[in-house]
N, C-alpha and C. Protein backbone atom coordinates (compact mmCIF):
# COMPACT_ATOMS: atom_id res chain seq x y z
N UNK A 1 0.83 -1.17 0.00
CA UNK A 1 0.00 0.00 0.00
C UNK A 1 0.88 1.24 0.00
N UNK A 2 0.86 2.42 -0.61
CA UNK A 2 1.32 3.12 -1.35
C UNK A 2 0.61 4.27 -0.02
N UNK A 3 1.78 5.17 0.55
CA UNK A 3 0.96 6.36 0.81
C UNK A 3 1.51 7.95 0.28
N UNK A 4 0.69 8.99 0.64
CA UNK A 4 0.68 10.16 -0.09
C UNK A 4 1.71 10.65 1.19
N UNK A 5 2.93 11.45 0.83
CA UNK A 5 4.01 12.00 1.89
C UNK A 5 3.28 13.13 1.88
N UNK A 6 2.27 13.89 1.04
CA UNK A 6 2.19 15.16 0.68
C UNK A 6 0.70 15.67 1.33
N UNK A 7 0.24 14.49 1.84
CA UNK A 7 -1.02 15.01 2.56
C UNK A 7 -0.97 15.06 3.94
N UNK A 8 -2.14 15.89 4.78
CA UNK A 8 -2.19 15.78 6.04
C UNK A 8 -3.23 15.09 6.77
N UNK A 9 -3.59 15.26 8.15
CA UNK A 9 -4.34 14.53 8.50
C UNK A 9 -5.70 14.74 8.05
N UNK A 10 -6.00 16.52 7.70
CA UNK A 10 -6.97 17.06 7.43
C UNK A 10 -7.27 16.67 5.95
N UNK A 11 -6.80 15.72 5.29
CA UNK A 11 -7.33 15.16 3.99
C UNK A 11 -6.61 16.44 3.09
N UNK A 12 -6.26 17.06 3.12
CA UNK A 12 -5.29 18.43 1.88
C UNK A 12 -4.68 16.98 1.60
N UNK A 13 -4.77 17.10 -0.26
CA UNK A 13 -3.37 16.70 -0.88
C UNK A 13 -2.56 17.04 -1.23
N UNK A 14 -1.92 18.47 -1.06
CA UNK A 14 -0.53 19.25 -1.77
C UNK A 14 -0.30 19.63 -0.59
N UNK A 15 0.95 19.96 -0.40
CA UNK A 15 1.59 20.50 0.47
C UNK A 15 1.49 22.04 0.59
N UNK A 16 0.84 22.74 -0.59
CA UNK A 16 0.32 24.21 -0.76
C UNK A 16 -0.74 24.47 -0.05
N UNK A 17 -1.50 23.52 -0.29
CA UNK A 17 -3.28 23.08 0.36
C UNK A 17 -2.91 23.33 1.73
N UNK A 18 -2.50 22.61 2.33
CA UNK A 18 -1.84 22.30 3.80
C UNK A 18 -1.36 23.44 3.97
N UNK A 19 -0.58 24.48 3.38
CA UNK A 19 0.10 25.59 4.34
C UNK A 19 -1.16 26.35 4.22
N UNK A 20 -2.26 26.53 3.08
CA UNK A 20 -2.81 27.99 3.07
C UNK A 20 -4.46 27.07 4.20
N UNK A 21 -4.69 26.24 4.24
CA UNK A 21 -5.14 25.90 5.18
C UNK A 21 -4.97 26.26 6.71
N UNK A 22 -3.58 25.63 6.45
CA UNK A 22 -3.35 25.92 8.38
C UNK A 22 -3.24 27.71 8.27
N UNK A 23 -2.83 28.39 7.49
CA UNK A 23 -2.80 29.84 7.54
C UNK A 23 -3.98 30.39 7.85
N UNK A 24 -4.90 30.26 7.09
CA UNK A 24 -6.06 30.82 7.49
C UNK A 24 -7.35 30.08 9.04
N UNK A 25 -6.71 29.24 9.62
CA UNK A 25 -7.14 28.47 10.71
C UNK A 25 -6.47 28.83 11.85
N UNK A 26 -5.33 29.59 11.50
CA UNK A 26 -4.25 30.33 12.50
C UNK A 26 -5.00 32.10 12.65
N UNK A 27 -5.40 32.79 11.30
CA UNK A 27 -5.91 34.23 11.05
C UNK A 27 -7.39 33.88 11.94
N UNK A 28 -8.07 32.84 11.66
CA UNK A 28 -9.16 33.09 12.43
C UNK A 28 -9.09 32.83 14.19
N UNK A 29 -8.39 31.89 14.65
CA UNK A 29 -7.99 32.10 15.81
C UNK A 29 -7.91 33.61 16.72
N UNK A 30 -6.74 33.94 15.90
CA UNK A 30 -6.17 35.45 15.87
C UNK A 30 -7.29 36.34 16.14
N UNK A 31 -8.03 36.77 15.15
CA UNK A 31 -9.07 37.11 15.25
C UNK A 31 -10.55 36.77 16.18
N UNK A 32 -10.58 35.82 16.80
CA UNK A 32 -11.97 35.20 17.54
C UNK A 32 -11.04 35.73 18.99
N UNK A 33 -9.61 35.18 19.22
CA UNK A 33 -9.21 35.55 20.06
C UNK A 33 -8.76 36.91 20.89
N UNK A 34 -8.61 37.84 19.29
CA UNK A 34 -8.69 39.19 19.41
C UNK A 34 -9.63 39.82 19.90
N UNK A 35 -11.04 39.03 19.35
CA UNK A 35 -11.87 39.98 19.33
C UNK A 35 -12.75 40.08 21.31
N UNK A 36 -11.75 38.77 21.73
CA UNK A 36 -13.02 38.60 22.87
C UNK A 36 -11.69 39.31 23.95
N UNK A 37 -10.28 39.41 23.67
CA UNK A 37 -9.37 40.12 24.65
C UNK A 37 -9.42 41.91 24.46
N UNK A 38 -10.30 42.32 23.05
CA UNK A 38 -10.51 43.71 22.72
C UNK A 38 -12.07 44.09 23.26
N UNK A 39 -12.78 42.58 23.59
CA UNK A 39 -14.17 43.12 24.00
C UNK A 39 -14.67 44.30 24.92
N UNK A 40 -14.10 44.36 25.77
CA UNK A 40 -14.36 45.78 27.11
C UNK A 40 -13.68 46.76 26.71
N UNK A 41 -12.78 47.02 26.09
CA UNK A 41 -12.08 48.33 25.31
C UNK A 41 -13.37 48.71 24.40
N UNK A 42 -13.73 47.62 23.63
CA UNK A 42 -14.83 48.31 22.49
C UNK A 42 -15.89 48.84 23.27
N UNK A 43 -16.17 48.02 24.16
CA UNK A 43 -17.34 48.10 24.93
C UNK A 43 -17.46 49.67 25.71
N UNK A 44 -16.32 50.02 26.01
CA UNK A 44 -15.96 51.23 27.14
C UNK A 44 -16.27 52.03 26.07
N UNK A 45 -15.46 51.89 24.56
CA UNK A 45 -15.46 53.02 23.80
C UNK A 45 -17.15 53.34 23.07
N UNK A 46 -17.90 52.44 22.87
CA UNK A 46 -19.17 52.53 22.68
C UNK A 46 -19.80 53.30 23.52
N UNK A 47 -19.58 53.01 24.89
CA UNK A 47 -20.16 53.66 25.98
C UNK A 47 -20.10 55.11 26.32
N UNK A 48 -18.81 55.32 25.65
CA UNK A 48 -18.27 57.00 25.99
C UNK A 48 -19.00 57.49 24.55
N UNK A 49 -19.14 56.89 23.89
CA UNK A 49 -19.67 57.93 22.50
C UNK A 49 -21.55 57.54 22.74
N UNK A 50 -22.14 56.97 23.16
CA UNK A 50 -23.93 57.14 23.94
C UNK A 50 -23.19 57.68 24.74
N UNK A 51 -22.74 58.30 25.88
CA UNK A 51 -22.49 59.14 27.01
C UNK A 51 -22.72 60.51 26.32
N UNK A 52 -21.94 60.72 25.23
CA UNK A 52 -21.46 62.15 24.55
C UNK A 52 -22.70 62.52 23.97
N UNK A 53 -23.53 61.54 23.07
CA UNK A 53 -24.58 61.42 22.08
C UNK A 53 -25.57 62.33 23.47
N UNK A 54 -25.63 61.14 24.39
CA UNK A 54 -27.15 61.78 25.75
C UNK A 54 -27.12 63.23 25.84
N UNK A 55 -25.77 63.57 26.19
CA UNK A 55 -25.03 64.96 26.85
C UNK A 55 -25.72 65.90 25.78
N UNK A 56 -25.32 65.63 24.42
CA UNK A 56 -25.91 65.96 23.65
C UNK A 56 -27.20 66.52 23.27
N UNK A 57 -28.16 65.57 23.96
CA UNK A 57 -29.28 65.54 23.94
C UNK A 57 -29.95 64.24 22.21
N UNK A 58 -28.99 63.95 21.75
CA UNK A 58 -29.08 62.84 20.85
C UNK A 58 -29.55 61.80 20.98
N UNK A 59 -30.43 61.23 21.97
CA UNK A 59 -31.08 59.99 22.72
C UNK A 59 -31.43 59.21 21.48
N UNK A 60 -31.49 59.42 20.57
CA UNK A 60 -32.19 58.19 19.67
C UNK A 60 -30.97 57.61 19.04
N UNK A 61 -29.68 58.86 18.90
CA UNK A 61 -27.89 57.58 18.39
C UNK A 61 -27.40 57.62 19.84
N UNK A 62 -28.02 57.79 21.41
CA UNK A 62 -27.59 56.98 22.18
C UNK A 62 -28.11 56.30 22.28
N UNK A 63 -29.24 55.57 22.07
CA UNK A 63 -29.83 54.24 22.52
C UNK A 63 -29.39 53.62 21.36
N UNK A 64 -29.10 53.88 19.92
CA UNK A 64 -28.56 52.78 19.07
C UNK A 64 -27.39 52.32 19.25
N UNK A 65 -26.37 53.39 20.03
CA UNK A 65 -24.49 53.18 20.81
C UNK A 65 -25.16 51.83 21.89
N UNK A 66 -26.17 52.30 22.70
CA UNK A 66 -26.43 51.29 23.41
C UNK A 66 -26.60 49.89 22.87
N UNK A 67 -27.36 49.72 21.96
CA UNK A 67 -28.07 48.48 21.59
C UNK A 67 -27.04 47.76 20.88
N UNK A 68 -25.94 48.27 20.60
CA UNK A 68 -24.51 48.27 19.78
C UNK A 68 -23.98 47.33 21.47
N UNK A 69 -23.61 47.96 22.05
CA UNK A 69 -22.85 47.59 23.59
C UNK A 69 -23.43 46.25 24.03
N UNK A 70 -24.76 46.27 23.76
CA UNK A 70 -25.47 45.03 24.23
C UNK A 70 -25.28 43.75 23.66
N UNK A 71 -25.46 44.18 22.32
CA UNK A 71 -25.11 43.23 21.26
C UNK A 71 -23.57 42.19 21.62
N UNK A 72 -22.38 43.47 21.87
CA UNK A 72 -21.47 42.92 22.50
C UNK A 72 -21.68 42.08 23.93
N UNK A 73 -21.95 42.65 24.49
CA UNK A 73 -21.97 42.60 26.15
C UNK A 73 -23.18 42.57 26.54
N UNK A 74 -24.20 41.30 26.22
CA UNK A 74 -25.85 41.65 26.72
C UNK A 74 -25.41 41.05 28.20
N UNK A 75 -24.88 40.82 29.13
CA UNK A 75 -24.85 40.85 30.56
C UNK A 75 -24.30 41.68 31.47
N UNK A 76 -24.19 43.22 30.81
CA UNK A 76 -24.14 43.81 31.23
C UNK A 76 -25.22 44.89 31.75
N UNK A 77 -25.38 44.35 33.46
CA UNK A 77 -26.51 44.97 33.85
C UNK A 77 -26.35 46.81 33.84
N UNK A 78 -25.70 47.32 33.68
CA UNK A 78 -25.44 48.82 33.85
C UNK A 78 -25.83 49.46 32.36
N UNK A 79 -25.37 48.50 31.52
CA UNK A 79 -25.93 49.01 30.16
C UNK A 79 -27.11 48.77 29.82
N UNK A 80 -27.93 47.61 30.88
CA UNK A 80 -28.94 47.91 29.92
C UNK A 80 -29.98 49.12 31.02
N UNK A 81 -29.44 49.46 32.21
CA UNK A 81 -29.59 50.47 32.87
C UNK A 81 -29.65 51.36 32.27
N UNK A 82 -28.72 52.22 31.69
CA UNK A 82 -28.35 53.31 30.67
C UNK A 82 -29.58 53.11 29.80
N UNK A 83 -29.77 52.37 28.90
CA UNK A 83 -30.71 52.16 28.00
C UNK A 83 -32.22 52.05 28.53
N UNK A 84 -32.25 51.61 29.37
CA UNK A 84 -33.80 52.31 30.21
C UNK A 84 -33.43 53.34 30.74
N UNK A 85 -32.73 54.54 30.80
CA UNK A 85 -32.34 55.89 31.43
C UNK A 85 -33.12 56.40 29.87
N UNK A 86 -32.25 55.94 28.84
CA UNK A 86 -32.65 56.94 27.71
C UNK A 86 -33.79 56.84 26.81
N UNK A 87 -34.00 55.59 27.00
CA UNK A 87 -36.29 55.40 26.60
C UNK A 87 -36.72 56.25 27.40
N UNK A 88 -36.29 56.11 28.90
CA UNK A 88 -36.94 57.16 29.96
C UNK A 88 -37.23 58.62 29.28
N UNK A 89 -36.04 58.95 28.92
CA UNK A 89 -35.75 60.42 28.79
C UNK A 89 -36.64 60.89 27.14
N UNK A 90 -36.59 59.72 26.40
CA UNK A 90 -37.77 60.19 25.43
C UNK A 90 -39.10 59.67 25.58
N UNK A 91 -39.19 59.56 26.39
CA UNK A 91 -40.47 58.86 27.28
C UNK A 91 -41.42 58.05 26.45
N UNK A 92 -40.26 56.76 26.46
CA UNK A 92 -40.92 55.53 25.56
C UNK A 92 -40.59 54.70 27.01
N UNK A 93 -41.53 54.77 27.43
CA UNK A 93 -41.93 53.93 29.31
C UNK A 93 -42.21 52.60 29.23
N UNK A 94 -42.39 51.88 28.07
CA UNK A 94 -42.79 50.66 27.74
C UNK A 94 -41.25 49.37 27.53
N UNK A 95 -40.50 50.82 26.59
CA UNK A 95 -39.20 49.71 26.61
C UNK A 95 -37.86 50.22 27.74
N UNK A 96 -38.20 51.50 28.57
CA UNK A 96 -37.31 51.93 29.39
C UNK A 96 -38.04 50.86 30.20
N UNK A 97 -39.04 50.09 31.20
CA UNK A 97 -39.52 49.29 31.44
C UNK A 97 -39.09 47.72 31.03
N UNK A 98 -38.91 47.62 30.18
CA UNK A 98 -38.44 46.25 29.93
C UNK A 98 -36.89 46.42 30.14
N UNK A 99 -36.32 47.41 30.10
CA UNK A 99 -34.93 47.32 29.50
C UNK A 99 -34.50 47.27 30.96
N UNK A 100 -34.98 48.12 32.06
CA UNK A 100 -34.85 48.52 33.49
C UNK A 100 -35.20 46.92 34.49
N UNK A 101 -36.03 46.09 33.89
CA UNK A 101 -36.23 45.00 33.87
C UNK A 101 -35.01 44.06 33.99
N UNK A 102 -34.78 43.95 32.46
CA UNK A 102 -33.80 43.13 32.12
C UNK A 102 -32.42 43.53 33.26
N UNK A 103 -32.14 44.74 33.07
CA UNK A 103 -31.45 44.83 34.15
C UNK A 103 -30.80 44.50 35.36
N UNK A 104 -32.12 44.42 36.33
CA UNK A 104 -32.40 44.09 37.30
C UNK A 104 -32.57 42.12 36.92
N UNK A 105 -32.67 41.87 36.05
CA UNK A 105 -32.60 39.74 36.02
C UNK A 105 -31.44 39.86 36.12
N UNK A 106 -30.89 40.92 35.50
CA UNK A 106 -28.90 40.77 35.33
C UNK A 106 -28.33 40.69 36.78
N UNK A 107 -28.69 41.68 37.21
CA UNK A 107 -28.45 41.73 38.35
C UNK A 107 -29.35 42.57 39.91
N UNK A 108 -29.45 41.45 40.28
CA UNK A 108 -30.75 41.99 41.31
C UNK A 108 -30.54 42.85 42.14
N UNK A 109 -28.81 43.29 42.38
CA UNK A 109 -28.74 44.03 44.02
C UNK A 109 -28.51 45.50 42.79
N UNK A 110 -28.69 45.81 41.31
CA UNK A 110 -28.92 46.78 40.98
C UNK A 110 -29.55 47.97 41.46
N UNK A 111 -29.54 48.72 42.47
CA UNK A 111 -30.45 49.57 43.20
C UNK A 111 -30.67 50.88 42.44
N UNK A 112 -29.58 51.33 41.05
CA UNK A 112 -30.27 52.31 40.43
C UNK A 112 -31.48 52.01 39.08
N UNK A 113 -31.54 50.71 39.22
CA UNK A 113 -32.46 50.38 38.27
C UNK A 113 -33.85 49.77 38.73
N UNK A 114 -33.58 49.58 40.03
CA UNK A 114 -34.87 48.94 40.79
C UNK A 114 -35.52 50.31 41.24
N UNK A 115 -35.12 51.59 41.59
CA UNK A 115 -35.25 52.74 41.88
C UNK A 115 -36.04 53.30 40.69
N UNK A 116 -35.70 53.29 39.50
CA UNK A 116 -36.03 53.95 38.04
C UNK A 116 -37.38 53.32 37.82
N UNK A 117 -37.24 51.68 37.95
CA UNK A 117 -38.37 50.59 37.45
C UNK A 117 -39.67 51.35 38.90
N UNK A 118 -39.47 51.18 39.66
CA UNK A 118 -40.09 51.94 40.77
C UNK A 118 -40.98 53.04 40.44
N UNK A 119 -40.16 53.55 40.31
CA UNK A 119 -40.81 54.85 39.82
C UNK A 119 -41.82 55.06 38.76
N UNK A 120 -41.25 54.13 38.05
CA UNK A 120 -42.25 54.35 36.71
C UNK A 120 -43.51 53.46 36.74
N UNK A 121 -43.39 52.63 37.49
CA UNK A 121 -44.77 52.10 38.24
C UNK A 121 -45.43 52.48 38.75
N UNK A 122 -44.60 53.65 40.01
CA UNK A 122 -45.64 54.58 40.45
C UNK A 122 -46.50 55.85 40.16
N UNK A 123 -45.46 56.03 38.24
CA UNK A 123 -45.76 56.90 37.88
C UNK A 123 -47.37 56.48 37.11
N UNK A 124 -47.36 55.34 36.96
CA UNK A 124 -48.76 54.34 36.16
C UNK A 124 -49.35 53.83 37.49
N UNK A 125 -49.61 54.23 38.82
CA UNK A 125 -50.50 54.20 39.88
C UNK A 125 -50.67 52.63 39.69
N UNK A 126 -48.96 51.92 39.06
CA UNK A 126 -49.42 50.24 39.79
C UNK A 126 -48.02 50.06 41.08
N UNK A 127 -49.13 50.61 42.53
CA UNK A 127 -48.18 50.86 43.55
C UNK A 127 -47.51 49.46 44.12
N UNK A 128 -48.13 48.22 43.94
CA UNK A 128 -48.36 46.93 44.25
C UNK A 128 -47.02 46.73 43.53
N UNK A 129 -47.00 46.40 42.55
CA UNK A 129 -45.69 46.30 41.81
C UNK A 129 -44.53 46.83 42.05
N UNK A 130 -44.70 48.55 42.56
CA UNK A 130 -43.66 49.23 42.54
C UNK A 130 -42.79 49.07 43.99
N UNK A 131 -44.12 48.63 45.27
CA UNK A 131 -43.59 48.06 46.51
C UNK A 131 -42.17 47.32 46.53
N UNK A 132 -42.47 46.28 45.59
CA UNK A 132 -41.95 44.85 45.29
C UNK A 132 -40.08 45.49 44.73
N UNK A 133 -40.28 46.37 43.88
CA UNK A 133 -39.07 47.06 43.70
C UNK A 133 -38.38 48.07 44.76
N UNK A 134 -38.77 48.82 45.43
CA UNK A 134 -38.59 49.62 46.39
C UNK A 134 -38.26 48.72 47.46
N UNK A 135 -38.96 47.65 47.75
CA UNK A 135 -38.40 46.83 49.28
C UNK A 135 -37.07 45.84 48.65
N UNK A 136 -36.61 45.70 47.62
CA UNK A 136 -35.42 45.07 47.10
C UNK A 136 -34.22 46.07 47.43
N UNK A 137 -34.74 47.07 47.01
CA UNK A 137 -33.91 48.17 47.56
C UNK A 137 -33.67 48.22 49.17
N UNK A 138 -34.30 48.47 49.89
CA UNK A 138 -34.46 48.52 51.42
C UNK A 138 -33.84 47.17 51.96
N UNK A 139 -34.25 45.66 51.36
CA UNK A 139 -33.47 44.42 51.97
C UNK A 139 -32.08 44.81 51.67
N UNK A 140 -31.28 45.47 50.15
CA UNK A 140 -29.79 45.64 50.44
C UNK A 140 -29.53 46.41 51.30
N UNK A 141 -30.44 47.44 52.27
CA UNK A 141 -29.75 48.61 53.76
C UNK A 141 -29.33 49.48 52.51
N UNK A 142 -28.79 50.27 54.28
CA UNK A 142 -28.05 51.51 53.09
C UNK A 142 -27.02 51.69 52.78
N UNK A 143 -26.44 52.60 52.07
CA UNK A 143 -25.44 52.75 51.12
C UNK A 143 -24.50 52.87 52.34
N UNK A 144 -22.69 52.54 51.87
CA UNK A 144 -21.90 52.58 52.48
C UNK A 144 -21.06 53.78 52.30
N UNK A 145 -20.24 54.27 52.93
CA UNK A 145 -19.65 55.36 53.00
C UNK A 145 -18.61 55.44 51.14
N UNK A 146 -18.17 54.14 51.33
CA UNK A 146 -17.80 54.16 49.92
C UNK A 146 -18.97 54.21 48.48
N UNK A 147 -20.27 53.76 48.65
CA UNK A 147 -20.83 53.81 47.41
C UNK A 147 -20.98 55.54 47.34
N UNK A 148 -21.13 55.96 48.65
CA UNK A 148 -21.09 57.55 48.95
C UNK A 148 -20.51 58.14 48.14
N UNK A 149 -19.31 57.72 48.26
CA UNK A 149 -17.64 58.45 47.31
C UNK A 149 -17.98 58.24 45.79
N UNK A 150 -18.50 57.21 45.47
CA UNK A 150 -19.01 56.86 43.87
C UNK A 150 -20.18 57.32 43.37
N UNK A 151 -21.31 57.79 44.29
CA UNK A 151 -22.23 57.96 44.09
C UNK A 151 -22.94 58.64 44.89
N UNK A 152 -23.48 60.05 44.72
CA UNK A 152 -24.06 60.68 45.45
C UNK A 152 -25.66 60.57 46.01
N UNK A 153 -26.44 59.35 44.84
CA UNK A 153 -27.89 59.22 45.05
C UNK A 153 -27.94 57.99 46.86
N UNK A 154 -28.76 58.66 47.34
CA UNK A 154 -29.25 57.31 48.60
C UNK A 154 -30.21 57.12 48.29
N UNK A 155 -30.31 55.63 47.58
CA UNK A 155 -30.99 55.14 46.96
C UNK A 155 -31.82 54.25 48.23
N UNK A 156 -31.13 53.74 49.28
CA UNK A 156 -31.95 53.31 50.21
C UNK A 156 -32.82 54.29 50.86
N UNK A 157 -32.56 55.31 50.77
CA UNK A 157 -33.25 56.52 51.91
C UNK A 157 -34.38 57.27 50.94
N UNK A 158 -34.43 56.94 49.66
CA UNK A 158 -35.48 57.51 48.45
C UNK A 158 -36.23 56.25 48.45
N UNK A 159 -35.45 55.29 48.07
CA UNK A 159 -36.98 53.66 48.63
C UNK A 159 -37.98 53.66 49.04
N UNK A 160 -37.18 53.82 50.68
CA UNK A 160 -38.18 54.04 51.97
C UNK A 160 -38.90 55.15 51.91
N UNK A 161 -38.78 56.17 51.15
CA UNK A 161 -39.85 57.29 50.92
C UNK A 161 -40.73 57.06 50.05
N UNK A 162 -39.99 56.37 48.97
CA UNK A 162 -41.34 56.02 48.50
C UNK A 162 -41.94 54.78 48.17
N UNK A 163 -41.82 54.15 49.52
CA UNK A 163 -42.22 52.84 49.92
C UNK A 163 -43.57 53.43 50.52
N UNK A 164 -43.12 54.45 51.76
CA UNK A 164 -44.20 55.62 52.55
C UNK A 164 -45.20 55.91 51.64
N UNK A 165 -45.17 56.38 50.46
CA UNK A 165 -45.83 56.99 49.49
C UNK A 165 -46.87 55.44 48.87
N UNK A 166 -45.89 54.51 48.19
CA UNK A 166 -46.80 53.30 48.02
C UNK A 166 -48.00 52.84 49.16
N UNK A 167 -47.09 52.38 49.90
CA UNK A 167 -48.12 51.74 51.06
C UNK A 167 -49.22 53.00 51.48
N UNK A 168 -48.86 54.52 51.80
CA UNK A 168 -50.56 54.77 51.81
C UNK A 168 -51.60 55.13 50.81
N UNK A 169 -50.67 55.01 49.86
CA UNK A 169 -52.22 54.78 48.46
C UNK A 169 -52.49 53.46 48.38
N UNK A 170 -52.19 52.65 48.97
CA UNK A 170 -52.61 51.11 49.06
C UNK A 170 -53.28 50.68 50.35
N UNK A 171 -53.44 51.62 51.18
CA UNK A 171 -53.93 51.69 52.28
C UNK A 171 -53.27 51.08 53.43
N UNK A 172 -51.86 50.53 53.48
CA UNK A 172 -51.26 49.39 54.10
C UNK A 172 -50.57 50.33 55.43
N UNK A 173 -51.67 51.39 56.34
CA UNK A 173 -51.10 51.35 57.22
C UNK A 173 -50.22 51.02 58.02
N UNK A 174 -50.06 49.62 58.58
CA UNK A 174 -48.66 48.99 59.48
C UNK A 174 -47.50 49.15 58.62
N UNK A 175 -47.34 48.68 57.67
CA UNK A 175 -46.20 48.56 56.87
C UNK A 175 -45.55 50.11 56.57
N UNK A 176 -46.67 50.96 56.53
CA UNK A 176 -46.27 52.49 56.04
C UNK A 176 -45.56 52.85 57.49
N UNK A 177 -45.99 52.47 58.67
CA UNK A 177 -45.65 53.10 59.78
C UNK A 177 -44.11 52.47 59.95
N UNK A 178 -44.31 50.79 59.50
CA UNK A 178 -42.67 50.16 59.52
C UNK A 178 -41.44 51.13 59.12
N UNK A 179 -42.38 51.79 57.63
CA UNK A 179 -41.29 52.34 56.96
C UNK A 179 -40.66 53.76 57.54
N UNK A 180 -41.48 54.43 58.23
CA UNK A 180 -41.14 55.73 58.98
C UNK A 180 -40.50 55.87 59.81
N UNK A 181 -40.18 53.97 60.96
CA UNK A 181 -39.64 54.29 62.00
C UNK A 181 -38.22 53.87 61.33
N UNK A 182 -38.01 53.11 59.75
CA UNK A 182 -37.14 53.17 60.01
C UNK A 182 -36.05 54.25 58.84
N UNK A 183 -36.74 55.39 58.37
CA UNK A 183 -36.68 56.32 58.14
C UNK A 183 -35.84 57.31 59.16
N UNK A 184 -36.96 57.27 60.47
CA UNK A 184 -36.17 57.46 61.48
C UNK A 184 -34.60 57.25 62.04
N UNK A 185 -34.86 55.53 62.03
CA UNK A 185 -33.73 54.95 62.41
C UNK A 185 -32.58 55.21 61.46
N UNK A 186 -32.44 55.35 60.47
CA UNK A 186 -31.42 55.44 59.46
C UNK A 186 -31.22 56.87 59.22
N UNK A 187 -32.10 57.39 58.84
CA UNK A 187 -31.96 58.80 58.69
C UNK A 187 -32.39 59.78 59.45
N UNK A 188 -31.81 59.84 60.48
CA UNK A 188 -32.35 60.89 62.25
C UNK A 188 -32.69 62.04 61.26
């Protein structure tokens, strides 16, 4: 039995076959591997140009920078935060709502997106719902001296206010009074 010196395992019969083979099986590597060690650079740089677009007042090529970022990076709960910030802001409440959503599946201890989703529930008088977001907020406590330094919103101490606000258009006396003492307690 007679064999071919000139083939490889991959069935190529020339030895030309075989180099421009493995060449281009090496370029795509390169590339798949490029593209996932360049992913958060692209991602950052997407982010700063919807940042610039909002500032702008351009909300419709920042939510497409967004939907761009997602595409890359759909587990990123902060982006799709951003992207229910800017439905918000052209007050399309249906997909700032889903997007503020998705968010929050991303990640639950999200407190500026459970805050936003909140709100806009209470802004559609469904207070029942908006409870449910506002006390997610309140089970993480409050902010630490460091989220302080990063962030100026107290997102636990706006909750509980308008947890106050839910529970007495829902009539839930005890629970409204829960929330005051500890209004109190946290915020003398």
């Amino acid at each position: 039995m007679k064999t071919n010196e000139n083939t490889c395992s991959c069935g190529h019969g020339s030895t030309g076959q075989l180099k421009l083979w493995h060449r281009w099986a090496l370029v795509g590597y390169v590339i798949v591997v490029s593209f996932f060690a360049m992913k958060p650079l692209i991602v950052r740089q997407l982010l700063s140009r919807a940042v610039s677009y909002s500032s702008a007042g351009l909300h419709d090529n920042a939510i497409r920078i967004y939907k761009k970022a997602i595409l890359i990076e759909s587990r990123n709960a902060n982006l799709w935060g951003d992207l229910g910030y800017e439905y918000r802001t052209i007050e399309d409440i249906d997909r700032a709502t889903d997007a503020y959503r998705q968010s929050i599946k991303i990640d639950p201890t999200n407190k500026e997106a459970c805050l936003s989703l909140g709100l806009i529930l209470m802004g559609q008088e469904r207070y029942g719902e908006a409870v449910f977001y506002f006390e997610q907020i309140r089970r993480l406590g409050p902010e630490s001296n460091k989220d302080f330094k990063m962030n100026t919103v107290a997102y636990h101490k706006a909750s509980l206010r308008m947890l106050s606000t839910c529970y007495d258009a829902l009539g839930e006396v005890k629970n409204k009074e829960g929330i005051l003492r500890d209004l109190e307690r946290y915020y003398p």
